[in-house]
C-alpha atoms as a PDB file:
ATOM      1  CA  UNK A   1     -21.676  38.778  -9.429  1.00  0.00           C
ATOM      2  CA  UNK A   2     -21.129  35.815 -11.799  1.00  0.00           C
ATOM      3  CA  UNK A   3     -22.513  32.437 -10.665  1.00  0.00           C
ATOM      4  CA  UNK A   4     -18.559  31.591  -9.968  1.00  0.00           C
ATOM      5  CA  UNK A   5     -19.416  33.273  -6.513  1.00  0.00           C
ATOM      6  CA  UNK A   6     -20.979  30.087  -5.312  1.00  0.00           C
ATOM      7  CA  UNK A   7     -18.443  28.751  -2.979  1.00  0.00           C
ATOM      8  CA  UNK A   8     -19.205  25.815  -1.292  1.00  0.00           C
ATOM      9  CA  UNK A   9     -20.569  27.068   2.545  1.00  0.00           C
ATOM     10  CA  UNK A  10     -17.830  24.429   4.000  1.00  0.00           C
ATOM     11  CA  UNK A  11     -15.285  26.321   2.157  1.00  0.00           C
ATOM     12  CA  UNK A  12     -16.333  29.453   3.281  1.00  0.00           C
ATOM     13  CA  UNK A  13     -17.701  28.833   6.965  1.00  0.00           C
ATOM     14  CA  UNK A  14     -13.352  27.166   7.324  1.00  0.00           C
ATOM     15  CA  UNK A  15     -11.870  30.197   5.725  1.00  0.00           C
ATOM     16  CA  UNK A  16     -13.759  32.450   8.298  1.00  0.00           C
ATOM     17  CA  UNK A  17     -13.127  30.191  11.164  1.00  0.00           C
ATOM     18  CA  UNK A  18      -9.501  30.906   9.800  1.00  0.00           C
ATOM     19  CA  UNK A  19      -9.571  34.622   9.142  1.00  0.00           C
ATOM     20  CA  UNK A  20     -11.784  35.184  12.198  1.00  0.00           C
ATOM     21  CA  UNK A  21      -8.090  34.796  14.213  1.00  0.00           C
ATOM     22  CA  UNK A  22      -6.181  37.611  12.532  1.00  0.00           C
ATOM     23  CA  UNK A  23      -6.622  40.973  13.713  1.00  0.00           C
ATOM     24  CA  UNK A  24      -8.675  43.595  11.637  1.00  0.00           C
ATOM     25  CA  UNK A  25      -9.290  41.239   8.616  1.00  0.00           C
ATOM     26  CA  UNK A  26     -12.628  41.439   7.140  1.00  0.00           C
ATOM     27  CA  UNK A  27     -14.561  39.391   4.701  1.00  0.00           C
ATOM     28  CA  UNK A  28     -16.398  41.239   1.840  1.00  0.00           C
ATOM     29  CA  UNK A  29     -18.001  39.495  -1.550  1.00  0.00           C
ATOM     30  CA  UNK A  30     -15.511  40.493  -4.569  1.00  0.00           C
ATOM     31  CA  UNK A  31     -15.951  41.133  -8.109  1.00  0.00           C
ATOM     32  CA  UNK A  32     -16.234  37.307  -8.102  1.00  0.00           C
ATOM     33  CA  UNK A  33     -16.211  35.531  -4.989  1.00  0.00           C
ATOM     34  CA  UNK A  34     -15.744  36.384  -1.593  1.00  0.00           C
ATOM     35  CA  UNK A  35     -11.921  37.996  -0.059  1.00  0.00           C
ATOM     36  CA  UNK A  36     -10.595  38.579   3.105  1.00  0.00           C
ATOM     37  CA  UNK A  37      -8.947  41.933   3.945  1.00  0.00           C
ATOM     38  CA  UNK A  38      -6.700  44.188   6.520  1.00  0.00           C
ATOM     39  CA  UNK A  39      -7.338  47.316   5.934  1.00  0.00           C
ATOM     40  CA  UNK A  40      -7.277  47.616   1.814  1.00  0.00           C
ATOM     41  CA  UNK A  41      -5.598  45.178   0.958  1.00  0.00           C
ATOM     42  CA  UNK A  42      -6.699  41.788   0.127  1.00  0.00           C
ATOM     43  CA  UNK A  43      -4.330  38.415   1.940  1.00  0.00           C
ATOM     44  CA  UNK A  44      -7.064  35.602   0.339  1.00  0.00           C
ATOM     45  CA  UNK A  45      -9.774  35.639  -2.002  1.00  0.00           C
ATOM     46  CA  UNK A  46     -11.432  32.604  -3.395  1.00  0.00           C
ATOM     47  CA  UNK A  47     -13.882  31.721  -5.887  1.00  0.00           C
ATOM     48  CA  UNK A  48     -15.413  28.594  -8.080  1.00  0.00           C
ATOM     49  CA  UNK A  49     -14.547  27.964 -11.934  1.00  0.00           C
ATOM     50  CA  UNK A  50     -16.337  26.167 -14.052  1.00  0.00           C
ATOM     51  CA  UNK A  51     -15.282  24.411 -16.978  1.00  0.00           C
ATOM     52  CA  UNK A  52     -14.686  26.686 -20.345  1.00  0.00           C
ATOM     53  CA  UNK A  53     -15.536  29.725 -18.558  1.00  0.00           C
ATOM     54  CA  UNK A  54     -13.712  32.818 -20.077  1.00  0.00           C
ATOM     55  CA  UNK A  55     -11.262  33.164 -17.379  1.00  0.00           C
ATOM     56  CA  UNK A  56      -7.439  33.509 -16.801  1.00  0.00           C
ATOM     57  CA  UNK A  57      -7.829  30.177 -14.662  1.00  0.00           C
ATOM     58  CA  UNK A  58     -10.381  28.542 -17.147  1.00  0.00           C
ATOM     59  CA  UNK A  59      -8.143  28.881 -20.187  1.00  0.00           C
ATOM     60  CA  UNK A  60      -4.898  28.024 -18.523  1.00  0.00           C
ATOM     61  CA  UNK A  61      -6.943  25.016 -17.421  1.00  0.00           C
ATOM     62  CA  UNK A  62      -8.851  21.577 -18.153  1.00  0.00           C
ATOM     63  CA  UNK A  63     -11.342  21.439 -15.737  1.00  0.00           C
ATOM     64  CA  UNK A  64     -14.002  18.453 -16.591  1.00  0.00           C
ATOM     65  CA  UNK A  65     -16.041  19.691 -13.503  1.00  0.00           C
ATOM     66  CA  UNK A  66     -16.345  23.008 -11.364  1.00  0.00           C
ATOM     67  CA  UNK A  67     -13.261  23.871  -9.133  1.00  0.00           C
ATOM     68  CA  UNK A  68     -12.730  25.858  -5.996  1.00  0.00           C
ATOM     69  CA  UNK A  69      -9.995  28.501  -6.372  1.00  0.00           C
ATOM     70  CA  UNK A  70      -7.923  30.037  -3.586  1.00  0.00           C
ATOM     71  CA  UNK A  71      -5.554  32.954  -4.027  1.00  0.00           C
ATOM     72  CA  UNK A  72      -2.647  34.428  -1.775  1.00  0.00           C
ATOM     73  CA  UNK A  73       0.392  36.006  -1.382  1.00  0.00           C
ATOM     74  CA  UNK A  74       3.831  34.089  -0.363  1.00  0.00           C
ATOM     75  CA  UNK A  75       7.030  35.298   0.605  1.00  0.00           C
ATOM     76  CA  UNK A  76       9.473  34.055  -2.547  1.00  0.00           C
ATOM     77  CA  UNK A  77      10.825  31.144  -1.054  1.00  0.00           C
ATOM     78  CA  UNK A  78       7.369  29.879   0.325  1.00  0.00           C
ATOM     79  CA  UNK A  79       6.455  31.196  -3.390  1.00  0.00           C
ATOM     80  CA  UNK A  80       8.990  28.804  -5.265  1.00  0.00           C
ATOM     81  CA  UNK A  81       8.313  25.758  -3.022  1.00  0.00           C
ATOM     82  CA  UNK A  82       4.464  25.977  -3.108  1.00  0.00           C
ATOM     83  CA  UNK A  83       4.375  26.649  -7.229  1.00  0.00           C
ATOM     84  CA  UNK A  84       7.129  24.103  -7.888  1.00  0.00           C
ATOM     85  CA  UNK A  85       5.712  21.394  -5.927  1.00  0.00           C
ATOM     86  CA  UNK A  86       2.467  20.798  -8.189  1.00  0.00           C
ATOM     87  CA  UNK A  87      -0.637  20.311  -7.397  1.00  0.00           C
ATOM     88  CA  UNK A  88      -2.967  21.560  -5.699  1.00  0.00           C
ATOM     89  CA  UNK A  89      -0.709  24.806  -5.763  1.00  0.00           C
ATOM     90  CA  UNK A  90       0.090  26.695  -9.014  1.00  0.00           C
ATOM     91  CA  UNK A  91       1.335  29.866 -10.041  1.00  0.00           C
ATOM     92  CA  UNK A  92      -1.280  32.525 -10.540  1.00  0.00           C
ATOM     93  CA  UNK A  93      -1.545  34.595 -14.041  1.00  0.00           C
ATOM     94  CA  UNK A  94      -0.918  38.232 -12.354  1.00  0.00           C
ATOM     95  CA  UNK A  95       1.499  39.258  -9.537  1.00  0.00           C
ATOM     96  CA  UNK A  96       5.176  38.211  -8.475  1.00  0.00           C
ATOM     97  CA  UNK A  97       3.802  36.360  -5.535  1.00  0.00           C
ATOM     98  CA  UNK A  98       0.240  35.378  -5.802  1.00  0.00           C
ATOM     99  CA  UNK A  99      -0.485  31.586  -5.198  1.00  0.00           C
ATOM    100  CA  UNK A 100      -3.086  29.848  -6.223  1.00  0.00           C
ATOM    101  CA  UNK A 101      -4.813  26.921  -4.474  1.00  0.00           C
ATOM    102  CA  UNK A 102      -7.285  24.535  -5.805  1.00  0.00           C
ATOM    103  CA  UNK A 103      -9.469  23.682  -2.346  1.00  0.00           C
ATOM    104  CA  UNK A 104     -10.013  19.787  -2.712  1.00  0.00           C
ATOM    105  CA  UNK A 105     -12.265  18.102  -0.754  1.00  0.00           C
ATOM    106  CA  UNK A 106      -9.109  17.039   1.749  1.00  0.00           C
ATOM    107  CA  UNK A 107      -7.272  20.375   2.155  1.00  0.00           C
ATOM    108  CA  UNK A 108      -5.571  20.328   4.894  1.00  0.00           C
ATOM    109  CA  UNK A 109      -6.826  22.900   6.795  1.00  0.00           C
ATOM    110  CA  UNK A 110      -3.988  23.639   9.276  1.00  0.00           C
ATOM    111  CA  UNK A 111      -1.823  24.076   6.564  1.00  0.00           C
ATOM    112  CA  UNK A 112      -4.386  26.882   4.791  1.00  0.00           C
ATOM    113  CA  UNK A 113      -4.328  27.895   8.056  1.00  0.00           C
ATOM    114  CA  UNK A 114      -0.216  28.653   7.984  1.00  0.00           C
ATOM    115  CA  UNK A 115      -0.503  30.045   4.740  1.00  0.00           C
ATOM    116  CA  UNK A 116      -3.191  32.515   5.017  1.00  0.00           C
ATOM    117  CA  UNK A 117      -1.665  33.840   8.481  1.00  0.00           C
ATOM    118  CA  UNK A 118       1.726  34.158   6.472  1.00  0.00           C
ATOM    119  CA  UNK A 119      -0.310  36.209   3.366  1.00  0.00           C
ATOM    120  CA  UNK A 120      -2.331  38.159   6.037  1.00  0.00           C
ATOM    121  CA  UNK A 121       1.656  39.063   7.635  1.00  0.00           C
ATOM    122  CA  UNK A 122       2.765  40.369   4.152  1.00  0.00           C
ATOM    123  CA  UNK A 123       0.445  42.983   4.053  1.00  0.00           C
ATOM    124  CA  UNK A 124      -1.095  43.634   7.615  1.00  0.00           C
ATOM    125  CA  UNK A 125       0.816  46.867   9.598  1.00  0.00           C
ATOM    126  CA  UNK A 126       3.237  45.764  11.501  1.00  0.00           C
ATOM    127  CA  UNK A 127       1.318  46.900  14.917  1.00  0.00           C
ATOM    128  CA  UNK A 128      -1.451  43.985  13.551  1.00  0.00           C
ATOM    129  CA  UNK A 129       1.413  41.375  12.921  1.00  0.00           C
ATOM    130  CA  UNK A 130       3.024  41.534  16.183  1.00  0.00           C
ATOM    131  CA  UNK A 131      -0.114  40.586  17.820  1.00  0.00           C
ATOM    132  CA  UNK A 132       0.123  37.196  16.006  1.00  0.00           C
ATOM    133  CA  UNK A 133       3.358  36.418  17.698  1.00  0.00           C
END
């Protein structure tokens, strides 16, 4: 693991609070970071860039200081209105419906909270995403 696996505990210890509530999803560390699963498939994975680091995110970016990044899927419409609206959403380098996220210091967790459920939906069996109802 890079040092860009250093997300801030307060990050992480809301994202499991979070992911703790959807059925079968399980955190693991990533090739960079840490990501939340169902099954094999990952609904949210996030990570810290630095600035001028080598990256899809650090060259597409100016970062004067060290960012946390959040990644996860939308449906399209969700998609459109999230990338389109600016900051702190944009639309990720790889995938038709990846979102990213830069966590600032006042995200508004309920709203993560919305989003990651709806990722989590997109990919969890439909057995696992009827218990959310």
């Amino acid at each position: 693991m890079t040092d860009r696996a250093d997300v801030p505990s307060r990050v992480l210890e809301a994202l499991r609070e979070i992911c703790a509530t959807l059925p079968e999803s399980h955190e693991e560390a990533a090739w960079v970071g840490t990501r939340w699963r169902v099954r094999r498939r990952t609904f949210v994975h996030v990570y810290t860039v630095r600035p001028g680091q080598d990256t899809v995110f650090g060259r597409a970016s100016e970062l004067d200081e060290p960012a946390v990044v959040m990644t996860f899927r939308a449906q399209p419409e969700e998609f459109e209105a999230l990338v389109n609206g600016g900051e702190p959403f944009f639309r990720a380098a790889w995938g038709h419906d990846v979102v990213g996220m830069m966590v600032e210091p006042d995200v508004d967790w309920a709203e993560v909270k919305e989003l990651l459920t709806e990722s989590y939906r997109k990919f969890a069996p439909a057995k696992l995403a009827r218990l959310l109802l």
